[in-house]
Protein backbone atom coordinates (compact mmCIF):
# COMPACT_ATOMS: atom_id res chain seq x y z
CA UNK A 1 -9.59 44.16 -35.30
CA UNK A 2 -9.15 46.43 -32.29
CA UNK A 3 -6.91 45.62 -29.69
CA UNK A 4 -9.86 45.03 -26.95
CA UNK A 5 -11.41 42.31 -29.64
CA UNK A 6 -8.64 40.29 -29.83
CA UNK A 7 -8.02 40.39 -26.41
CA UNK A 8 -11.66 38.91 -25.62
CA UNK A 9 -10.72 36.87 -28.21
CA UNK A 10 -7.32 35.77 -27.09
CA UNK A 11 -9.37 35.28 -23.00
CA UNK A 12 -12.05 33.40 -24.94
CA UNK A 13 -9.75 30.69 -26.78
CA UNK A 14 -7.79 30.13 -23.57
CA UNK A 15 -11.04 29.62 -21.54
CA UNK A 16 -11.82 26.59 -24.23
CA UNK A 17 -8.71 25.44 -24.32
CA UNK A 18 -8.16 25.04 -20.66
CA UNK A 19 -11.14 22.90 -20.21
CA UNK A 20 -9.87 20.27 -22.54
CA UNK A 21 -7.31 19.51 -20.25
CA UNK A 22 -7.29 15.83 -19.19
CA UNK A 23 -5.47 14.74 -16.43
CA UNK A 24 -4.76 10.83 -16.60
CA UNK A 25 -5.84 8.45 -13.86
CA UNK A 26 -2.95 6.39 -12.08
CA UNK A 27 -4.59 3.21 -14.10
CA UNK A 28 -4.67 5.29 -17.47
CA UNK A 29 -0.79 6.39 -16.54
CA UNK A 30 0.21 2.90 -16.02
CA UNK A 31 1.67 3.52 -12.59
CA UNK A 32 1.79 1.51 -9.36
CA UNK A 33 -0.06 2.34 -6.50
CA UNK A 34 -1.13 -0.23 -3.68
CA UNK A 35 -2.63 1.04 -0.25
CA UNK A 36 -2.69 -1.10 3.14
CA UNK A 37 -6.22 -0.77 4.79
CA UNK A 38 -7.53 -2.79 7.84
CA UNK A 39 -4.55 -3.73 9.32
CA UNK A 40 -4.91 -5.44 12.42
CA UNK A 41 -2.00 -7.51 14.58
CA UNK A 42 -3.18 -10.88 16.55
CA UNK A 43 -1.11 -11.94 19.47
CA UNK A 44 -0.10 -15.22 20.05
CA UNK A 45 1.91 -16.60 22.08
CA UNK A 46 5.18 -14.67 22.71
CA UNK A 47 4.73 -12.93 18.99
CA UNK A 48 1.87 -11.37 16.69
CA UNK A 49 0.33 -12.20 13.66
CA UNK A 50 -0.52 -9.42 11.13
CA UNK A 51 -3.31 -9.44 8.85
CA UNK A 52 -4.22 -6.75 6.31
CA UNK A 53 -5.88 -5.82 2.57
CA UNK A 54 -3.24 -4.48 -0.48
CA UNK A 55 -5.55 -2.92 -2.33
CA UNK A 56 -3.31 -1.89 -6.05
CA UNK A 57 -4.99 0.48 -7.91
CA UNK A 58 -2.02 0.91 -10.50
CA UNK A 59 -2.09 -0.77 -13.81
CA UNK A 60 0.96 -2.51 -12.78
CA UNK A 61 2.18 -4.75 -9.60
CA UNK A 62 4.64 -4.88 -7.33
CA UNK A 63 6.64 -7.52 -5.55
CA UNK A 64 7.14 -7.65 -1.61
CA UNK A 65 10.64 -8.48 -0.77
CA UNK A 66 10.79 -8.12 2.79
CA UNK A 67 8.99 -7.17 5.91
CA UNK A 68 10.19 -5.44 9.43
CA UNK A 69 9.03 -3.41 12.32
CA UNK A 70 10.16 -2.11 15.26
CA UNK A 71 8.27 -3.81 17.63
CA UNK A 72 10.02 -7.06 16.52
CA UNK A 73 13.50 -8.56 16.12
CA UNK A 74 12.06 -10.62 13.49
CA UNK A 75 9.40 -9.82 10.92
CA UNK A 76 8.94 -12.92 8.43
CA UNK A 77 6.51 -13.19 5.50
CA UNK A 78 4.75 -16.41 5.21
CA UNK A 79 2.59 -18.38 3.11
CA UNK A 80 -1.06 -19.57 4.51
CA UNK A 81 0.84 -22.60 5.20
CA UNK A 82 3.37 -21.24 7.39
CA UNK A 83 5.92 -21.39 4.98
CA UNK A 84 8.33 -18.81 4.28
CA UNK A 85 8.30 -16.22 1.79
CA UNK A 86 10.99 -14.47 0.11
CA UNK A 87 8.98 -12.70 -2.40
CA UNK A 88 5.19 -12.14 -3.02
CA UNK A 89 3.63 -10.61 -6.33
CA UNK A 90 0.93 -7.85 -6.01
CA UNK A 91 -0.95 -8.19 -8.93
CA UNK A 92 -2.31 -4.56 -10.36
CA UNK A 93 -5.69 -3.37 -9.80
CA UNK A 94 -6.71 -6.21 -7.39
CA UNK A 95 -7.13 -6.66 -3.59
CA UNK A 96 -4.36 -8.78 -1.53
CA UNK A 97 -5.64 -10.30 1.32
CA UNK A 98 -3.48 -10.99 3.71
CA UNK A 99 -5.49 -13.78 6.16
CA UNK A 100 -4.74 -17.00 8.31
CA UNK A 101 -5.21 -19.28 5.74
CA UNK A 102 -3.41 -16.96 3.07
CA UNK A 103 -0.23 -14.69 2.89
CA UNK A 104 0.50 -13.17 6.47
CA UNK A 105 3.34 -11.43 8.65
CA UNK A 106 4.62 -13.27 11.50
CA UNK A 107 6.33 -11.23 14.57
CA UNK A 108 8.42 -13.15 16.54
CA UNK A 109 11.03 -11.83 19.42
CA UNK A 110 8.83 -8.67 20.43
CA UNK A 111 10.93 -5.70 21.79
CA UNK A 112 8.06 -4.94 23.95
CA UNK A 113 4.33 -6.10 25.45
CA UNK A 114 1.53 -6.00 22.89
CA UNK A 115 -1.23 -4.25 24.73
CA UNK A 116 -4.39 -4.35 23.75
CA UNK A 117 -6.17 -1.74 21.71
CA UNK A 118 -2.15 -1.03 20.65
CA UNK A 119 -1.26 0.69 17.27
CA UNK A 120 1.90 -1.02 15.34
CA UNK A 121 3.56 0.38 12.24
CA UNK A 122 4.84 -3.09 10.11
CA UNK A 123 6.94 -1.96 7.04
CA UNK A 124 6.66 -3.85 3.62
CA UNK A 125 9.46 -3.02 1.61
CA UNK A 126 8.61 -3.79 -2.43
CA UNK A 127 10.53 -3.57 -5.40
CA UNK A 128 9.18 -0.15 -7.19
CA UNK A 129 7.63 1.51 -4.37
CA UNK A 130 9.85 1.01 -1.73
CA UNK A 131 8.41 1.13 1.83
CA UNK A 132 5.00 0.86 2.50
CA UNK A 133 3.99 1.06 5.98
CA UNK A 134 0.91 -0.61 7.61
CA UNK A 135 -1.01 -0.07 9.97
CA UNK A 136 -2.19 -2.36 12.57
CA UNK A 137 -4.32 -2.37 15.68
CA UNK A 138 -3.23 -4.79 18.55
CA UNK A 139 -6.73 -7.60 19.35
């Protein structure tokens, strides 16, 4: 074989062999990943409620252990009840809603006016991830 066949040889087995490459897909991997989307922050009274989706896409959960922000001395996860949280399970691949009458943040002690039309960073800290920060528009 001359040494220009098995190089067009050699180019033509790499060129198959590159596109069986599969890359695997954060479900496939078994990894964690959860988004915030829609976040929005309803005042009320001296404080704010925040509501917002989780959307997990990973194959596995994550737990919320806390909550804070810097537009309030005190950042408290609650149940749809009012009750508070210390912990909340995000189950994988599945949508959280955070609403009124289910899990929400409540701000209380602001460090400054909510103003209409505002945009407020609230911080979930969870167990694998870390921080997650959301992002909410003032009503």
């Amino acid at each position: 074989m001359t040494p220009r066949a098995l190089a067009v040889a050699a180019l033509a087995g790499a060129l198959a062999c590159g596109g069986c490459v599969h890359y695997p897909t954060v479900m496939e991997a078994g990894g964690t990943m959860v988004r915030p989307d829609k976040g929005r922050a309803v005042r009320e009274g001296a404080g704010a409620l925040v509501y917002f989706d989780l959307k997990s896409t990973g194959k596995y959960g994550d737990v919320i252990t806390g909550v804070h922000t810097p537009v309030a001395r005190q950042a408290q996860l609650v149940s749809g009840k009012g009750k508070p949280l210390t912990r909340l399970e995000v189950p994988g691949a599945a949508v959280l809603s955070f609403t009124p009458t289910g899990p929400h943040v409540v701000l209380s002690e602001l460090t400054r006016p909510l103003v209409l039309g505002d945009t407020i960073i609230v911080t979930l800290v969870l167990e694998k991830m870390g921080g997650l920060g959301v992002i909410a528009t003032v009503e």
